[in-house]
C-alpha atoms as a PDB file:
ATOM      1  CA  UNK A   1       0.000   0.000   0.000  1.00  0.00           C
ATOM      2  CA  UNK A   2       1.704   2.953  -1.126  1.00  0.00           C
ATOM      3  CA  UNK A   3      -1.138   5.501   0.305  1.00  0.00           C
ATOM      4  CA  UNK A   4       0.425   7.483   3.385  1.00  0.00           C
ATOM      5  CA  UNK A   5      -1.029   9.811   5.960  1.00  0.00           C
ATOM      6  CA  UNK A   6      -1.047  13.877   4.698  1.00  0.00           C
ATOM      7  CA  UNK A   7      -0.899  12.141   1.067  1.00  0.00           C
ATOM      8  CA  UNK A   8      -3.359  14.427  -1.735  1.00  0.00           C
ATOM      9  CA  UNK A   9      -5.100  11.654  -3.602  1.00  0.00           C
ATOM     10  CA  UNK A  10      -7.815  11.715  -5.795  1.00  0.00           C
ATOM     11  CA  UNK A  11     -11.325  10.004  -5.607  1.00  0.00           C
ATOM     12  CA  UNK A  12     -12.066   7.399  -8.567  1.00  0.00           C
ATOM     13  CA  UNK A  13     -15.574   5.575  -7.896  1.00  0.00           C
ATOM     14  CA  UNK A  14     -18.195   6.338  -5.966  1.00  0.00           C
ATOM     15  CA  UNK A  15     -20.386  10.215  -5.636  1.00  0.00           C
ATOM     16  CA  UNK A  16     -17.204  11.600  -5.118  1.00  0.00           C
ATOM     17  CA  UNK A  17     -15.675  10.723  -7.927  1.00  0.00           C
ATOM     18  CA  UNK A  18     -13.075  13.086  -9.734  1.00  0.00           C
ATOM     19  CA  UNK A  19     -12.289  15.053  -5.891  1.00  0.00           C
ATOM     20  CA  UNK A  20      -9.364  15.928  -4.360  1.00  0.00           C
ATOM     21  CA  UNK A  21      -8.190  15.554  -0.785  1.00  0.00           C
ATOM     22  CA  UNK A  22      -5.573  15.148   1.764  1.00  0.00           C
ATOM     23  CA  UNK A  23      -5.552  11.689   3.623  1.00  0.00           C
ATOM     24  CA  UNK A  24      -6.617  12.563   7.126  1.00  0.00           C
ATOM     25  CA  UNK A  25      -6.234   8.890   8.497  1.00  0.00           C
ATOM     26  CA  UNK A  26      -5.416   5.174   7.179  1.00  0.00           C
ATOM     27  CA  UNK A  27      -7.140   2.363   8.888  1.00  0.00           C
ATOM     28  CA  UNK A  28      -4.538  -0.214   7.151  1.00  0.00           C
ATOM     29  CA  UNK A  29      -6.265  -4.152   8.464  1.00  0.00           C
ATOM     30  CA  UNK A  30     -10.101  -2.315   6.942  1.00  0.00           C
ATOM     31  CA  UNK A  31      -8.267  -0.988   4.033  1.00  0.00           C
ATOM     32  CA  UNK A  32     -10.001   2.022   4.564  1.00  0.00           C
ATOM     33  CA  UNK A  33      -8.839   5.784   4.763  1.00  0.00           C
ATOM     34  CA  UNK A  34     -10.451   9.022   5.663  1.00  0.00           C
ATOM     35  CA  UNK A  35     -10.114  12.115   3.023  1.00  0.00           C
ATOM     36  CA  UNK A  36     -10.480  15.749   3.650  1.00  0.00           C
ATOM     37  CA  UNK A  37     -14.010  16.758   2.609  1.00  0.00           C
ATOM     38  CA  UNK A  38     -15.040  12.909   0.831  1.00  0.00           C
ATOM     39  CA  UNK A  39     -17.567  11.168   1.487  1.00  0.00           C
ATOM     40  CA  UNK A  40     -19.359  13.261   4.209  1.00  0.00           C
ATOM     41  CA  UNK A  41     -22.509  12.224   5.750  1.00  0.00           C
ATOM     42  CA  UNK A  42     -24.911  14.166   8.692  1.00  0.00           C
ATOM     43  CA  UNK A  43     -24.493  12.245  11.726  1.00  0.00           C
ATOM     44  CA  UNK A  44     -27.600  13.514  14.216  1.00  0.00           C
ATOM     45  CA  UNK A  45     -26.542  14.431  17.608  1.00  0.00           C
ATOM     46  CA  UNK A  46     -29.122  14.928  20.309  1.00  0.00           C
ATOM     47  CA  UNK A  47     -28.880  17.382  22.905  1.00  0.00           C
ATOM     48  CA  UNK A  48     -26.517  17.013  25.707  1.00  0.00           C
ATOM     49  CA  UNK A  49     -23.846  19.065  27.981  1.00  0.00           C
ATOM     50  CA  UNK A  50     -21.223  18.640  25.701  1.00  0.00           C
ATOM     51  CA  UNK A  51     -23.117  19.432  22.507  1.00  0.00           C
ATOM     52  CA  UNK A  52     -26.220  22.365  23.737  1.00  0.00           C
ATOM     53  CA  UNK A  53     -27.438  22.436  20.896  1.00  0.00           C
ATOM     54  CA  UNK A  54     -27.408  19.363  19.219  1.00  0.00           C
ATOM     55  CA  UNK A  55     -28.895  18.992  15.634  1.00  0.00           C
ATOM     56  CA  UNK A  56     -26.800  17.811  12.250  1.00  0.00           C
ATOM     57  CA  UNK A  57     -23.125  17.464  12.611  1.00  0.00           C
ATOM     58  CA  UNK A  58     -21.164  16.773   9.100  1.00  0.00           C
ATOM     59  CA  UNK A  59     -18.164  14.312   9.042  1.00  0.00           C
ATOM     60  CA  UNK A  60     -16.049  12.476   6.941  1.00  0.00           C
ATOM     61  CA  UNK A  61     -16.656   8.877   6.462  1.00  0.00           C
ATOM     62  CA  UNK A  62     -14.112   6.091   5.406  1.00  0.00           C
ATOM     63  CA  UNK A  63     -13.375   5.242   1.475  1.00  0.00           C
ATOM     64  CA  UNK A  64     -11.815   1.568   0.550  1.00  0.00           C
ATOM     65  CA  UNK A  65      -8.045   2.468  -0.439  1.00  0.00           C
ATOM     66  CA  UNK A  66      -9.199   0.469  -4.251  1.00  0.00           C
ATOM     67  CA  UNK A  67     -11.617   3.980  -4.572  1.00  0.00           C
ATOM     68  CA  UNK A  68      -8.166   6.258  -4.327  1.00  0.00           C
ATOM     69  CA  UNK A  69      -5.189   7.004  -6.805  1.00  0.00           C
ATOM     70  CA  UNK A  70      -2.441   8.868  -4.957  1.00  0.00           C
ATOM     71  CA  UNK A  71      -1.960  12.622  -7.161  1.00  0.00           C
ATOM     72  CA  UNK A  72       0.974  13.159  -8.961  1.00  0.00           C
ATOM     73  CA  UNK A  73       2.025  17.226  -9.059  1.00  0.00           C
ATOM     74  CA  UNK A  74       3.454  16.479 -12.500  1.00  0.00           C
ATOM     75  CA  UNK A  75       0.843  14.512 -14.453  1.00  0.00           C
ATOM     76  CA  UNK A  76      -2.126  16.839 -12.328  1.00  0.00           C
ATOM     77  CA  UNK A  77      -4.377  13.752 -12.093  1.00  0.00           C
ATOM     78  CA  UNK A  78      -4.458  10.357  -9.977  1.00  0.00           C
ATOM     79  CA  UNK A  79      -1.713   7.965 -11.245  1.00  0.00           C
ATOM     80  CA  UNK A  80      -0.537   4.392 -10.486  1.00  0.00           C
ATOM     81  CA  UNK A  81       2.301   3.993  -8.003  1.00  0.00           C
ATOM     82  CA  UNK A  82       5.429   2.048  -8.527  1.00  0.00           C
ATOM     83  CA  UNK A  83       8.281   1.225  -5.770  1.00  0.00           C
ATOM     84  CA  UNK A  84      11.966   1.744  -7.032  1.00  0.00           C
ATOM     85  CA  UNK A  85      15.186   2.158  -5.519  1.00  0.00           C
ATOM     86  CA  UNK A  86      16.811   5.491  -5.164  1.00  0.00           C
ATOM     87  CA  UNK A  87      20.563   6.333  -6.265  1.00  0.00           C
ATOM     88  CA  UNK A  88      21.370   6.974  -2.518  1.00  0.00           C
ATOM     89  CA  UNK A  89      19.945   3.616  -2.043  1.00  0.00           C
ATOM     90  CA  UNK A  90      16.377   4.554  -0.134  1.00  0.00           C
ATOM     91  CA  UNK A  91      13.143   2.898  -1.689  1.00  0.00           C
ATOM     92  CA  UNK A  92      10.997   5.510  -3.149  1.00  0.00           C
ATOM     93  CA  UNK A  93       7.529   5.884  -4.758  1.00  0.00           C
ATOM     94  CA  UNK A  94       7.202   6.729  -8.377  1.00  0.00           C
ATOM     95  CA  UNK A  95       4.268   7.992 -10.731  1.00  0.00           C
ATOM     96  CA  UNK A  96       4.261   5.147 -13.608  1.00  0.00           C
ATOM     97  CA  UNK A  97       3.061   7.786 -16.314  1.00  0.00           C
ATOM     98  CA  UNK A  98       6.034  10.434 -15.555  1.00  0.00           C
ATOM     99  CA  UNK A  99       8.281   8.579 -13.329  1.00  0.00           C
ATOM    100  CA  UNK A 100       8.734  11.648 -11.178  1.00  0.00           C
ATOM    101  CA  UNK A 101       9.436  10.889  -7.386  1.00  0.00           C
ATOM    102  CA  UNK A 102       6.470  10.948  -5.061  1.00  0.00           C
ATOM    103  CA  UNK A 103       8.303  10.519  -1.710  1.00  0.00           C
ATOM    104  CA  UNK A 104      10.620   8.161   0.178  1.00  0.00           C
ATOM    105  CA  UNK A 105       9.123   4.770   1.354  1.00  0.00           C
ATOM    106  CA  UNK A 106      12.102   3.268   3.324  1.00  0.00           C
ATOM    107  CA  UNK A 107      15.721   5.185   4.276  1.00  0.00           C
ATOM    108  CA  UNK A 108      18.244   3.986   2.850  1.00  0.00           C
ATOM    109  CA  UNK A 109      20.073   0.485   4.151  1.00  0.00           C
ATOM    110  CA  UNK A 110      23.238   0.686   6.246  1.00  0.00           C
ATOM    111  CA  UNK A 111      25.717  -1.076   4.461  1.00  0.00           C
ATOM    112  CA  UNK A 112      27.483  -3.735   6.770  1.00  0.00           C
ATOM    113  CA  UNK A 113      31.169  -4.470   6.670  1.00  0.00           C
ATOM    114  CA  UNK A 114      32.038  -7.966   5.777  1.00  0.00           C
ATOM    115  CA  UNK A 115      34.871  -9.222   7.997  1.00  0.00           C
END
């Protein structure tokens, strides 16, 4: 899963399809996440100390990670994600269409003397 928190993906199925958003949270054994201003629903509160008023509250519910593309600055759209190894020897994402960098998965390896 190459989908990480504070990630801007974009929606591809469902009524939000074709939106933008920054991953708020990633509930990884659901494969589920939680994007900024997706798939919001009016969850009705009833009066209480904590919430006076009550009434309609509006919050973001959970997408499957298949309903996602991570966005790619480059391309401006959703792309496919591939995993390749850096020059300095980290594992990085990459867009498939423009093969720009899209962040560091792993740091680099330490490499161990052989004695």
């Amino acid at each position: 899963m190459h989908i990480k928190t504070d990630d801007t993906v974009q929606v591809i199925a469902g009524n939000d399809r074709g939106k933008q958003g920054r991953v708020l949270s990633i509930d990884r054994p659901s494969g589920k996440l939680v994007v900024e201003g997706c798939n919001r629903v009016y969850k009705h509160v009833r009066r209480s100390q904590k919430n006076p008023q009550g009434g309609r509250l509006s919050k973001e519910m959970p997408l499957q990670i298949s309903n996602v593309l991570l966005f790619c600055t480059q391309c401006a759209q959703g792309v496919r994600t591939g995993a390749r190894i850096a020059e300095d020897g980290s594992k990085e994402r990459f867009c498939r269409k423009c093969s720009t960098a899209l962040g560091q998965i792993a740091p680099a390896k330490d490499k161990q003397a052989s004695t």
